[in-house]
PDB file of N, CA and C in Angstrom:
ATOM      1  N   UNK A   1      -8.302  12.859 -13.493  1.00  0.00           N
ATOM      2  CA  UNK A   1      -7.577  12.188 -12.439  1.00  0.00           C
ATOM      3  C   UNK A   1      -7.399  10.721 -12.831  1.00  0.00           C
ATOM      4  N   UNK A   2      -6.323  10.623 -12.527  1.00  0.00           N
ATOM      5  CA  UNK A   2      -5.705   8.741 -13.306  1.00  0.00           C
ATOM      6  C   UNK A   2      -6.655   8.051 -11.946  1.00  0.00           C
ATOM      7  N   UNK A   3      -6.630   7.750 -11.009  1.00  0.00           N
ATOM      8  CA  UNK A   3      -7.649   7.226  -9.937  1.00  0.00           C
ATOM      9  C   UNK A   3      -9.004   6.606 -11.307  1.00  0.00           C
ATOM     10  N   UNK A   4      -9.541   7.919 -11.316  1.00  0.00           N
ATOM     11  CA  UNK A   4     -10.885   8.113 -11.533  1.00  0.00           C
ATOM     12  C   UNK A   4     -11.261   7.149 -13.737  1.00  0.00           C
ATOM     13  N   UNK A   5      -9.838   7.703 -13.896  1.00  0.00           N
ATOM     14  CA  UNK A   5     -10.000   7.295 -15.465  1.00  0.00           C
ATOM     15  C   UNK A   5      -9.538   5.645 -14.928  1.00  0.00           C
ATOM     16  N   UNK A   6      -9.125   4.498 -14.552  1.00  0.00           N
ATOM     17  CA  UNK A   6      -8.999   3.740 -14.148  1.00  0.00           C
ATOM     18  C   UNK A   6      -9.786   3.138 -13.493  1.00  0.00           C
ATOM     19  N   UNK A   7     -10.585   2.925 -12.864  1.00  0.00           N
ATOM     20  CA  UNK A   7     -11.755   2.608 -12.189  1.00  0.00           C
ATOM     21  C   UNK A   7     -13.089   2.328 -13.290  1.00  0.00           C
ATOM     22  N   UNK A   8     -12.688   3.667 -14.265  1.00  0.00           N
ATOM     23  CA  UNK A   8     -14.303   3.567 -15.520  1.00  0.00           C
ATOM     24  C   UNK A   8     -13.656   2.451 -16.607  1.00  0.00           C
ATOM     25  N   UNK A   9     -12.247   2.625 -16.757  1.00  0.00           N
ATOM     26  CA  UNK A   9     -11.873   1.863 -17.676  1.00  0.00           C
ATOM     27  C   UNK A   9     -12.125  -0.174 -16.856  1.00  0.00           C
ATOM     28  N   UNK A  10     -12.153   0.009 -16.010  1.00  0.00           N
ATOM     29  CA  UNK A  10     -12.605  -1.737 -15.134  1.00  0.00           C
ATOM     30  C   UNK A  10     -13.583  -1.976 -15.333  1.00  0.00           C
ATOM     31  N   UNK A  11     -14.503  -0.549 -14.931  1.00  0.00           N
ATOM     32  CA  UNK A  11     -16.433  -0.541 -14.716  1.00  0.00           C
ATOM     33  C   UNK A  11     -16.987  -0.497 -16.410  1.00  0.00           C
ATOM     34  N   UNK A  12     -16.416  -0.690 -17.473  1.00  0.00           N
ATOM     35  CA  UNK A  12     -16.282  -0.525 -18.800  1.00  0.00           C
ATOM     36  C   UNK A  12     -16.221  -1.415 -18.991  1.00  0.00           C
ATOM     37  N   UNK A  13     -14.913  -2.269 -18.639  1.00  0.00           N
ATOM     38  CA  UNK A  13     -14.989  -3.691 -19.120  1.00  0.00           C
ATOM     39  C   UNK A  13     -15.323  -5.051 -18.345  1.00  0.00           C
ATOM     40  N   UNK A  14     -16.176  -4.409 -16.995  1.00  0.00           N
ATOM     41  CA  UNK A  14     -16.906  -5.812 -16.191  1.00  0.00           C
ATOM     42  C   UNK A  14     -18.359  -5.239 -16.174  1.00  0.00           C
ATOM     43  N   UNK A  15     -19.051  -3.893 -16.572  1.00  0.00           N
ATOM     44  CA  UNK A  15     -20.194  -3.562 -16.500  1.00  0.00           C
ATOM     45  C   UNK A  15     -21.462  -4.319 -16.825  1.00  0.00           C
ATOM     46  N   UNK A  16     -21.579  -4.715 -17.859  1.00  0.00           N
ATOM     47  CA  UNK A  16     -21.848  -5.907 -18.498  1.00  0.00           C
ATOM     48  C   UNK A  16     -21.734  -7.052 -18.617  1.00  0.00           C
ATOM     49  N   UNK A  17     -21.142  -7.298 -17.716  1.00  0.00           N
ATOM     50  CA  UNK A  17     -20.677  -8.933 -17.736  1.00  0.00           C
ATOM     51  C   UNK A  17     -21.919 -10.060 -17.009  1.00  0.00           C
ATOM     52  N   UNK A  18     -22.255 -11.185 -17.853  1.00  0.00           N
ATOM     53  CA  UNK A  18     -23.129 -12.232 -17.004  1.00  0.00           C
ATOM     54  C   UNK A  18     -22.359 -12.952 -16.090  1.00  0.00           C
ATOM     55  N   UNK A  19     -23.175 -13.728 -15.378  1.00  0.00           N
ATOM     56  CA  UNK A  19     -22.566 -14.759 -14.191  1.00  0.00           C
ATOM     57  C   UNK A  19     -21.174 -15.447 -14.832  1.00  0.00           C
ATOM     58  N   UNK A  20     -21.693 -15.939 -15.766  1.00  0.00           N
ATOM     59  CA  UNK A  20     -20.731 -17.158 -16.671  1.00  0.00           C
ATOM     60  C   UNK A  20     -19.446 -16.428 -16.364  1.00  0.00           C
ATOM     61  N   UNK A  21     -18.893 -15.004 -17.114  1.00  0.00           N
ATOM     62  CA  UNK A  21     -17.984 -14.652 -17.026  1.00  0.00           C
ATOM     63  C   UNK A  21     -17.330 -14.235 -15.672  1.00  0.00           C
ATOM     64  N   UNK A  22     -18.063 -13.995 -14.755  1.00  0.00           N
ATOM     65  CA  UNK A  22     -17.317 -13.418 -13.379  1.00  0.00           C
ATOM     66  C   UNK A  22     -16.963 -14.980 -12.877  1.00  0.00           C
ATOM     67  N   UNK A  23     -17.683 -16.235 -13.073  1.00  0.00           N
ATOM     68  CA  UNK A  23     -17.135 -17.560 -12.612  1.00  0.00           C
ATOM     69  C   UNK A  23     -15.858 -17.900 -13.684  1.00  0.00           C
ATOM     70  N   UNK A  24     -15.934 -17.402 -14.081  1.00  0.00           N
ATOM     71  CA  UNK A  24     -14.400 -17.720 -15.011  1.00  0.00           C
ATOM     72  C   UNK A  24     -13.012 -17.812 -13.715  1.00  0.00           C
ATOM     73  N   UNK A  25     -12.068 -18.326 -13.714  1.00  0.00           N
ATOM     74  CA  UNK A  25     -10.603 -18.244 -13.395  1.00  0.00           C
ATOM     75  C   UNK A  25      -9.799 -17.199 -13.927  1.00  0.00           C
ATOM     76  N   UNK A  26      -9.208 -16.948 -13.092  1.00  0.00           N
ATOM     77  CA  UNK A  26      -8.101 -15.909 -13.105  1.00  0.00           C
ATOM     78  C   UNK A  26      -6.190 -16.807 -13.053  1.00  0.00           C
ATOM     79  N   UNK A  27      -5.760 -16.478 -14.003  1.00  0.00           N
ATOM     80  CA  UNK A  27      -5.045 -17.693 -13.982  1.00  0.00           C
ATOM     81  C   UNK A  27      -3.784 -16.691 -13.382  1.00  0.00           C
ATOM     82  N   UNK A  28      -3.136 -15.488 -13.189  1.00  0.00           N
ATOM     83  CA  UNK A  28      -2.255 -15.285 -12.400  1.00  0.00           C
ATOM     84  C   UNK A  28      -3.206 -13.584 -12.184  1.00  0.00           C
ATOM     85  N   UNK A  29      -3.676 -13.912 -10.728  1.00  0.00           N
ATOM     86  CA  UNK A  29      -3.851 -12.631 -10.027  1.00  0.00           C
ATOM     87  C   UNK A  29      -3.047 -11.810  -9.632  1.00  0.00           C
ATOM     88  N   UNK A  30      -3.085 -10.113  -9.612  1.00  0.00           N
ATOM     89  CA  UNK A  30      -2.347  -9.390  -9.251  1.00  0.00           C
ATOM     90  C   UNK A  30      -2.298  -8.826  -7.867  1.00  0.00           C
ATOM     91  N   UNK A  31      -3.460  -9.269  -7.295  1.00  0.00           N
ATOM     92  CA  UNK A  31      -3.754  -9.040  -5.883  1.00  0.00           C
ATOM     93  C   UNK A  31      -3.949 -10.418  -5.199  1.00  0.00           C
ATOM     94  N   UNK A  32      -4.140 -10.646  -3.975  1.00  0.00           N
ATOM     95  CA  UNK A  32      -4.168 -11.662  -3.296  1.00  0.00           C
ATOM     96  C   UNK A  32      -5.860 -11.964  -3.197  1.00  0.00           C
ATOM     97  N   UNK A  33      -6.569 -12.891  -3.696  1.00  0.00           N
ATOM     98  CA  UNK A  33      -8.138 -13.039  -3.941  1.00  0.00           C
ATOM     99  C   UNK A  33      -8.070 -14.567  -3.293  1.00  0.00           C
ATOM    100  N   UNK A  34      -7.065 -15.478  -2.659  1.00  0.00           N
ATOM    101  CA  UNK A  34      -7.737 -16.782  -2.491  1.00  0.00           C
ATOM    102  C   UNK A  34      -6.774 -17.485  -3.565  1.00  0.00           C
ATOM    103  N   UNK A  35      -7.001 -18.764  -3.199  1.00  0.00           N
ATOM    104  CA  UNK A  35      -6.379 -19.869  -4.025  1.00  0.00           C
ATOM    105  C   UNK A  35      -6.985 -20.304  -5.271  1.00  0.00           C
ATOM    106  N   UNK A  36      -6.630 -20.319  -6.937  1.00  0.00           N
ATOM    107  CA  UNK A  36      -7.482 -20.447  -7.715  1.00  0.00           C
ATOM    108  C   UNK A  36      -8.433 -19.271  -7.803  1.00  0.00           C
ATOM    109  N   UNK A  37      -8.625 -18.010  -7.639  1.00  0.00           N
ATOM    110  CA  UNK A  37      -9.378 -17.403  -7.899  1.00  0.00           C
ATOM    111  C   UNK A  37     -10.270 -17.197  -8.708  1.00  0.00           C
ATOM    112  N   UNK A  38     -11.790 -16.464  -8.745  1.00  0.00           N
ATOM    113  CA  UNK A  38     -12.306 -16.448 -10.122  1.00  0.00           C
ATOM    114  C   UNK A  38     -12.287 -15.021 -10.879  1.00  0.00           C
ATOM    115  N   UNK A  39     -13.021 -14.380 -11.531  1.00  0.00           N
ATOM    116  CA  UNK A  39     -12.727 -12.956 -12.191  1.00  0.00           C
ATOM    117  C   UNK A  39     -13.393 -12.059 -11.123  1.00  0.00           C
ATOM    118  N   UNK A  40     -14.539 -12.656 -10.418  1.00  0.00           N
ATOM    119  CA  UNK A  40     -15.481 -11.973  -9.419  1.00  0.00           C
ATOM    120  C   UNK A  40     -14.344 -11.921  -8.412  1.00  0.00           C
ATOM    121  N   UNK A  41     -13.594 -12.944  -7.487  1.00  0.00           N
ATOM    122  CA  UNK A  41     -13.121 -13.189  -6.581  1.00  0.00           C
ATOM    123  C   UNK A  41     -11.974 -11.935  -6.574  1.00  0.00           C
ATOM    124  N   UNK A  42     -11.408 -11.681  -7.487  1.00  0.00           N
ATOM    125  CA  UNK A  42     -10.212 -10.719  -7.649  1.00  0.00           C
ATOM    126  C   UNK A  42     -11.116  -9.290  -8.052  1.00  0.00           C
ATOM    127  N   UNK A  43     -12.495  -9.135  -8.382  1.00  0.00           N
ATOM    128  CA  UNK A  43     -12.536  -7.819  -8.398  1.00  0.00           C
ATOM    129  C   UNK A  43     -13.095  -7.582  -7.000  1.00  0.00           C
ATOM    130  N   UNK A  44     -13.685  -8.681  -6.399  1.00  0.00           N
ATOM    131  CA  UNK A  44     -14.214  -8.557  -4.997  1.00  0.00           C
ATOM    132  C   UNK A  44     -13.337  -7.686  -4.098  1.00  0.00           C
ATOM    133  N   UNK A  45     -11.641  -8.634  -4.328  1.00  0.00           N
ATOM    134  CA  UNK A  45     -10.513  -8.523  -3.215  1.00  0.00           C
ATOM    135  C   UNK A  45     -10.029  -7.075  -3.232  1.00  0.00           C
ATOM    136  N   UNK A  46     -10.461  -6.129  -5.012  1.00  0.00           N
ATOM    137  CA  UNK A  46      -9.871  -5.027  -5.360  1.00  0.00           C
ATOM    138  C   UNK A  46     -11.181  -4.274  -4.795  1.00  0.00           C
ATOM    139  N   UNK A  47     -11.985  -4.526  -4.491  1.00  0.00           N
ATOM    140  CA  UNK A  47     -13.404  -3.776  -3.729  1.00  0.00           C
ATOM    141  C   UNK A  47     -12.918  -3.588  -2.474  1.00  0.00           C
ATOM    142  N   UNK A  48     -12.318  -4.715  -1.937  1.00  0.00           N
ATOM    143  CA  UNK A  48     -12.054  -4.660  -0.523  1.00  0.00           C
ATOM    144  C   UNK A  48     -10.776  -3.783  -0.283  1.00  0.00           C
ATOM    145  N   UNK A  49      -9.670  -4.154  -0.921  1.00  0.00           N
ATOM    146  CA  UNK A  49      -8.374  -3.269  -1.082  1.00  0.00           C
ATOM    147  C   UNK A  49      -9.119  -1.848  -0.726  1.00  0.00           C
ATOM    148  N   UNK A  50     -10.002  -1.188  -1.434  1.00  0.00           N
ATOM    149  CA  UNK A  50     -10.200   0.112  -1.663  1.00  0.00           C
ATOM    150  C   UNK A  50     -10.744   0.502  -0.515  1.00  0.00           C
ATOM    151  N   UNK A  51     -11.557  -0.232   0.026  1.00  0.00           N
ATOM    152  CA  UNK A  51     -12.388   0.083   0.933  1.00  0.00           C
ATOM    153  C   UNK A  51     -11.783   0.257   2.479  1.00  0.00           C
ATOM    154  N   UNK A  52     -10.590  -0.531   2.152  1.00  0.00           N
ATOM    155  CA  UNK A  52      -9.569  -0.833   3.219  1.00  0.00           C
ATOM    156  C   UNK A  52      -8.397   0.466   3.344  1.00  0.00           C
ATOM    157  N   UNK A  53      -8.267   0.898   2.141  1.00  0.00           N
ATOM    158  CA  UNK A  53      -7.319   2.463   2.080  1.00  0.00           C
ATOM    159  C   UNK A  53      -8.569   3.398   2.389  1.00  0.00           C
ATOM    160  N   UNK A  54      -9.605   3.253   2.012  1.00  0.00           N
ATOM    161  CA  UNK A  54     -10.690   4.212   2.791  1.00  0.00           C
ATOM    162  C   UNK A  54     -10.912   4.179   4.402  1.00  0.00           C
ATOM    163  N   UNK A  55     -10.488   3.180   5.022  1.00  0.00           N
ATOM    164  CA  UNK A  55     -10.464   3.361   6.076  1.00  0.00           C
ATOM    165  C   UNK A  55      -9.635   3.415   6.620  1.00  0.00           C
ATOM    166  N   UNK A  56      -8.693   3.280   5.935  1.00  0.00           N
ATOM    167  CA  UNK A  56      -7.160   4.115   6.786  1.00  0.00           C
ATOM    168  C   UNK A  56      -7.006   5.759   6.575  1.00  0.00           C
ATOM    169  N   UNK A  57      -7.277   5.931   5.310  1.00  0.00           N
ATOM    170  CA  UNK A  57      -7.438   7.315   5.183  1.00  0.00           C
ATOM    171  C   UNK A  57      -8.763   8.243   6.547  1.00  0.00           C
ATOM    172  N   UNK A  58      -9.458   7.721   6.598  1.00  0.00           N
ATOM    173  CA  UNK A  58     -10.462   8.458   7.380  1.00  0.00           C
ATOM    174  C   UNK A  58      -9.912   7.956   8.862  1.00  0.00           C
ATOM    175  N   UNK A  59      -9.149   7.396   8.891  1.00  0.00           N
ATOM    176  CA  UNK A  59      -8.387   6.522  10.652  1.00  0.00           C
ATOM    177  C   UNK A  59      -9.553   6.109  10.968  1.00  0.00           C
ATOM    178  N   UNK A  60     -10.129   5.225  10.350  1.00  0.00           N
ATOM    179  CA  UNK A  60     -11.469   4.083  10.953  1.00  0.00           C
ATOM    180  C   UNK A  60     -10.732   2.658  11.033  1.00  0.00           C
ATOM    181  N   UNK A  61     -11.691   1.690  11.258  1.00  0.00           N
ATOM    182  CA  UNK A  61     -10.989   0.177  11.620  1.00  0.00           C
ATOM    183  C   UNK A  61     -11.552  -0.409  10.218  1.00  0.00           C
ATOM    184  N   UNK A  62     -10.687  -1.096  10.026  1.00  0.00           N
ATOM    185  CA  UNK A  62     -11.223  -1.918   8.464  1.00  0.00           C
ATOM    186  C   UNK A  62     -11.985  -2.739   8.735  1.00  0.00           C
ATOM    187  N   UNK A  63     -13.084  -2.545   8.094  1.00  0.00           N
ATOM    188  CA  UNK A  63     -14.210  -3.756   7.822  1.00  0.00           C
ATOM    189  C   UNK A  63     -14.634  -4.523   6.952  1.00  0.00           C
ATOM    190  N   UNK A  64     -14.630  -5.966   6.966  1.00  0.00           N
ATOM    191  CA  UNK A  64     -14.963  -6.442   5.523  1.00  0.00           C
ATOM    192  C   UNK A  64     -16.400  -5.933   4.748  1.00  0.00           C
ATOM    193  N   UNK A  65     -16.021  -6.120   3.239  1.00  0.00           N
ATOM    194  CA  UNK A  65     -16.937  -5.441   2.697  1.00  0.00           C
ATOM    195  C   UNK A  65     -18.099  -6.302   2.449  1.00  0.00           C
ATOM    196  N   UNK A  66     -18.957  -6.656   2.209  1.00  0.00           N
ATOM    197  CA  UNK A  66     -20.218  -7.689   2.199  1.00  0.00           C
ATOM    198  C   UNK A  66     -20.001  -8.514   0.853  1.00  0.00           C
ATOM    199  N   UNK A  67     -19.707  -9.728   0.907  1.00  0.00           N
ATOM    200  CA  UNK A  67     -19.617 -10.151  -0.734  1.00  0.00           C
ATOM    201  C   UNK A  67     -21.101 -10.939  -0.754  1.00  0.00           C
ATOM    202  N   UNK A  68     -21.382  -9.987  -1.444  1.00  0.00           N
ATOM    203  CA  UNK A  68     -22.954 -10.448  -2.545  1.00  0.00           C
ATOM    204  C   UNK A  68     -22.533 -10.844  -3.620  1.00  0.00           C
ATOM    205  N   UNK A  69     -23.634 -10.766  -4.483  1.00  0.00           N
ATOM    206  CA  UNK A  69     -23.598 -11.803  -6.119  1.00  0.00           C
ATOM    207  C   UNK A  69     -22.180 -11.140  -6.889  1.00  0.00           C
ATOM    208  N   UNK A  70     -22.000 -11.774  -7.788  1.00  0.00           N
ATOM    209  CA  UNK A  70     -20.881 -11.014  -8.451  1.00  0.00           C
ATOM    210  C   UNK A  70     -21.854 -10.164  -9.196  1.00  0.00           C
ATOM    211  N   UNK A  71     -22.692 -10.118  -9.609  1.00  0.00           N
ATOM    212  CA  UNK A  71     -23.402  -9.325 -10.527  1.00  0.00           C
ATOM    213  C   UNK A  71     -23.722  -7.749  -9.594  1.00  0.00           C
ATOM    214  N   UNK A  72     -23.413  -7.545  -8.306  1.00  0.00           N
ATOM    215  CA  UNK A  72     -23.373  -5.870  -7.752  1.00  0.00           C
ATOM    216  C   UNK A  72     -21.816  -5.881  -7.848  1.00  0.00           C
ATOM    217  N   UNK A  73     -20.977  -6.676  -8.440  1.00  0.00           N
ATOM    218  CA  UNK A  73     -19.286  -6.151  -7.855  1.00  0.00           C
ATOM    219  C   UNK A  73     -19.047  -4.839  -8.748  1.00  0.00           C
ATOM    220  N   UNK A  74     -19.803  -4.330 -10.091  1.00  0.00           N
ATOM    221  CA  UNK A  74     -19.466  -2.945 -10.243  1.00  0.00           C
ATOM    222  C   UNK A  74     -19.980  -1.872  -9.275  1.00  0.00           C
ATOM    223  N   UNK A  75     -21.048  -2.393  -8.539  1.00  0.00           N
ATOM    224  CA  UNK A  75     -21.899  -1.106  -8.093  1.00  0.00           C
ATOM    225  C   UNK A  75     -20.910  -0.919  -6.833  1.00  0.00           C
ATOM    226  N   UNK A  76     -20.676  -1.759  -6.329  1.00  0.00           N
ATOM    227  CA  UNK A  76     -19.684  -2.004  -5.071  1.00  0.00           C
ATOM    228  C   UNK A  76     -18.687  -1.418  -5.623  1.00  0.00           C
ATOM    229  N   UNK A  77     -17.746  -1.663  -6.621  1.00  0.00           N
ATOM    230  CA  UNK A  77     -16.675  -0.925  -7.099  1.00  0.00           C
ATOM    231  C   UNK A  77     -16.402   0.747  -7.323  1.00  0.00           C
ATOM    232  N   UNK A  78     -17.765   0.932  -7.809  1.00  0.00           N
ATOM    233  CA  UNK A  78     -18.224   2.539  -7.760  1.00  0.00           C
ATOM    234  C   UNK A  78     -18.693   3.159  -6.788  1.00  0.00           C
ATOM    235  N   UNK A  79     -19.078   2.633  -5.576  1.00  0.00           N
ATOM    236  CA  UNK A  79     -19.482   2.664  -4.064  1.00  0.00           C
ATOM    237  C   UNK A  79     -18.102   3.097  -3.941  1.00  0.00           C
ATOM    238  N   UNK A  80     -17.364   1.899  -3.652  1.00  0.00           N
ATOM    239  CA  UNK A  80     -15.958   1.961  -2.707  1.00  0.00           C
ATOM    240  C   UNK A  80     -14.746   3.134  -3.351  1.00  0.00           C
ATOM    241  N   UNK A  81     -14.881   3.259  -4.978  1.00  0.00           N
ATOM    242  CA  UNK A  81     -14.215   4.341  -5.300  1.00  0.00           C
ATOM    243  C   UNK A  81     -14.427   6.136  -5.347  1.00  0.00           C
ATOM    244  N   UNK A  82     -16.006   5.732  -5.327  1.00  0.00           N
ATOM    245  CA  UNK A  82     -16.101   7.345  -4.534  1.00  0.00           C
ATOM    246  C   UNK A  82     -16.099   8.083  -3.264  1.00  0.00           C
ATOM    247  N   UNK A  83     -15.977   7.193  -2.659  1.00  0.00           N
ATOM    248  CA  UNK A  83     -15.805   6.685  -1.666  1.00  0.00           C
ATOM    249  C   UNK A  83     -14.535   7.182  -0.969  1.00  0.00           C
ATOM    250  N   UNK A  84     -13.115   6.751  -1.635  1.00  0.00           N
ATOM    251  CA  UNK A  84     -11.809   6.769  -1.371  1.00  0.00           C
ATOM    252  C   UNK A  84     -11.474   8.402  -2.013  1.00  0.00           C
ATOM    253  N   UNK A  85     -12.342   8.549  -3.291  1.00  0.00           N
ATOM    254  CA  UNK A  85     -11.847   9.898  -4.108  1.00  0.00           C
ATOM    255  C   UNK A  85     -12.325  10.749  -3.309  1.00  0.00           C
ATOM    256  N   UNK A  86     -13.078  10.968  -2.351  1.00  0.00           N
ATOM    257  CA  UNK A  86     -14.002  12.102  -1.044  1.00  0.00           C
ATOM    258  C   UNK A  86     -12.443  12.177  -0.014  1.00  0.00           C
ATOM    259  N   UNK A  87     -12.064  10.940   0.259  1.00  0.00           N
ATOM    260  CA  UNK A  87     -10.973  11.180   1.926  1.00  0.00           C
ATOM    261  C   UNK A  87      -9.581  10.588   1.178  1.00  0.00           C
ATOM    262  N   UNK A  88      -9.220  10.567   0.213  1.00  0.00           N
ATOM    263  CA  UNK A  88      -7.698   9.544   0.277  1.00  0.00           C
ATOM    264  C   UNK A  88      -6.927  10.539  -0.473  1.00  0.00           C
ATOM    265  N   UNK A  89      -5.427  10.600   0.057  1.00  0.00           N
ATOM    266  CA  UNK A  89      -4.903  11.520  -0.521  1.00  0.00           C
ATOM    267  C   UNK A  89      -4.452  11.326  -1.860  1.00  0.00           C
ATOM    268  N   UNK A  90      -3.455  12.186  -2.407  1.00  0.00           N
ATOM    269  CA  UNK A  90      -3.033  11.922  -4.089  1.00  0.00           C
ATOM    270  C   UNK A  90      -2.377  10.232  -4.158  1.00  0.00           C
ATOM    271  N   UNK A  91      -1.210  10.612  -3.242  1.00  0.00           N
ATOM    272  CA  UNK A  91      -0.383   9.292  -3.035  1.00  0.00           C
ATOM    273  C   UNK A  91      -1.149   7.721  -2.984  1.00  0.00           C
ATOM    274  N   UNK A  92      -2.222   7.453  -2.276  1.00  0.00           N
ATOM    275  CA  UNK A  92      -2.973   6.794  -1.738  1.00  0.00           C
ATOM    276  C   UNK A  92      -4.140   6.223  -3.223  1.00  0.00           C
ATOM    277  N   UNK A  93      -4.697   7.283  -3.936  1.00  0.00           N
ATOM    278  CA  UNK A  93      -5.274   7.030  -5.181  1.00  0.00           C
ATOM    279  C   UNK A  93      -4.069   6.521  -6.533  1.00  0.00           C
ATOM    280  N   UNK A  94      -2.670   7.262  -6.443  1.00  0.00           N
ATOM    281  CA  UNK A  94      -2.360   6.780  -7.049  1.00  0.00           C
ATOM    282  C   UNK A  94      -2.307   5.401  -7.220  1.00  0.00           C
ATOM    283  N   UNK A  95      -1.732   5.167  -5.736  1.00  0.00           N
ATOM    284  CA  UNK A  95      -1.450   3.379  -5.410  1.00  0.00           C
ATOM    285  C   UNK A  95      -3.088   2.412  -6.111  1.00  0.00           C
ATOM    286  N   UNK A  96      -3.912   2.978  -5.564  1.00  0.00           N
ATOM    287  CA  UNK A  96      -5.338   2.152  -5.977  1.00  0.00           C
ATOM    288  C   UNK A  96      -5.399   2.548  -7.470  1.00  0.00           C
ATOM    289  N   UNK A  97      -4.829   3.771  -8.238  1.00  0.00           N
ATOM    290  CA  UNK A  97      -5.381   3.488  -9.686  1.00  0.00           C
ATOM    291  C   UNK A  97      -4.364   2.057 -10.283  1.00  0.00           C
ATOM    292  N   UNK A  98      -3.368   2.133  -9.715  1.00  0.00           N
ATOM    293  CA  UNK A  98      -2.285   1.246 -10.560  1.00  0.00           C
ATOM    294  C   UNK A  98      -3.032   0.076 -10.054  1.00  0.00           C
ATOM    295  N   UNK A  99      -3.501  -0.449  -8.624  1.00  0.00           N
ATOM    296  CA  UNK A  99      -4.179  -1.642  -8.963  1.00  0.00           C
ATOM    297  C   UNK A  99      -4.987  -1.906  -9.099  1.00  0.00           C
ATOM    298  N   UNK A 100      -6.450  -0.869  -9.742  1.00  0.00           N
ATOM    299  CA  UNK A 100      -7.211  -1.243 -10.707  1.00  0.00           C
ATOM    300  C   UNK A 100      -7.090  -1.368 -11.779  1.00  0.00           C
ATOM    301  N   UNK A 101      -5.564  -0.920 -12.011  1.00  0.00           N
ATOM    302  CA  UNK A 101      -5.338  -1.315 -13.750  1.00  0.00           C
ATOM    303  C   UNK A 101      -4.960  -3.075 -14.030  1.00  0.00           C
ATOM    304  N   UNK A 102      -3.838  -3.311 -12.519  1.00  0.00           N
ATOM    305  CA  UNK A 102      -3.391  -4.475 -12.942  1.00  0.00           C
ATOM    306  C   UNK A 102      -4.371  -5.557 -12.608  1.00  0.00           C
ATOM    307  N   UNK A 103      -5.673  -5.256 -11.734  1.00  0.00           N
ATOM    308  CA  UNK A 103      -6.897  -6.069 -12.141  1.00  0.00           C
ATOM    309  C   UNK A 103      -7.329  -6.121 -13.684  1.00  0.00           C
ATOM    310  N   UNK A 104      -7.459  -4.780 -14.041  1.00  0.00           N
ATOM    311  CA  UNK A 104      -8.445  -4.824 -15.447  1.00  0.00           C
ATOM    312  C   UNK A 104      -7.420  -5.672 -16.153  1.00  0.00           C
ATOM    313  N   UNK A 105      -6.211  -4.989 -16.281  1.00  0.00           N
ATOM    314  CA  UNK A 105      -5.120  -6.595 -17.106  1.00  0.00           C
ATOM    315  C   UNK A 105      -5.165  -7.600 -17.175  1.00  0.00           C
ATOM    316  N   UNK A 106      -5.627  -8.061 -15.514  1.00  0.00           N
ATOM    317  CA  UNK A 106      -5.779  -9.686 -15.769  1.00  0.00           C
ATOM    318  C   UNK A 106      -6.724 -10.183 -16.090  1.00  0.00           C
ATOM    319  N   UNK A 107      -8.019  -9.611 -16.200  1.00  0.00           N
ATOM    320  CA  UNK A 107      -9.305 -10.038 -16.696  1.00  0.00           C
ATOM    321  C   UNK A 107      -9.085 -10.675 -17.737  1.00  0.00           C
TER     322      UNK A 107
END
């Protein structure tokens, strides 16, 4: 499933990452993360995105997602995408694989 191969290919290349690098800048984001964003800030906003089609899919009320250290934003990422792959339809994953790709791009 493109969803699912997209998500490992992000959690692949931020898995590992120290502080230093998630405080880095994002110099043109593909999602809306804030003014000046950092690399954490835009995978945060793509945590929240997901979590936010998860609760439309299940017809719940969207809730923000808790931003802790950048150092849980994979575990959060793998939270919120199995998450969406349990209740969201084909259409709905497609939309979220394409913008976990154009996150992993801008990294």
């Amino acid at each position: 499933m493109r969803f699912v191969t997209s998500v490992d290919r992000l959690l692949t290349q931020v898995g590992h990452w120290e502080q230093g690098r998630w405080s880095a800048p994002v110099s043109d984001p593909p999602i809306a993360a804030g003014s000046a964003p950092t690399k954490g800030d835009l995978v945060y906003a793509l945590v929240q995105r997901l979590a936010d089609l998860g609760a439309d899919a299940e017809n719940r009320p969207r809730l923000p997602v808790p931003r802790l250290t950048d150092m849980t934003l994979p575990d959060q990422l793998r939270v919120m995408s199995d998450d969406l792959l349990v209740s969201a339809d084909e259409d709905t994953l497609a939309s979220a694989a394409d913008q976990a790709d154009a996150v992993r791009r801008a990294l």
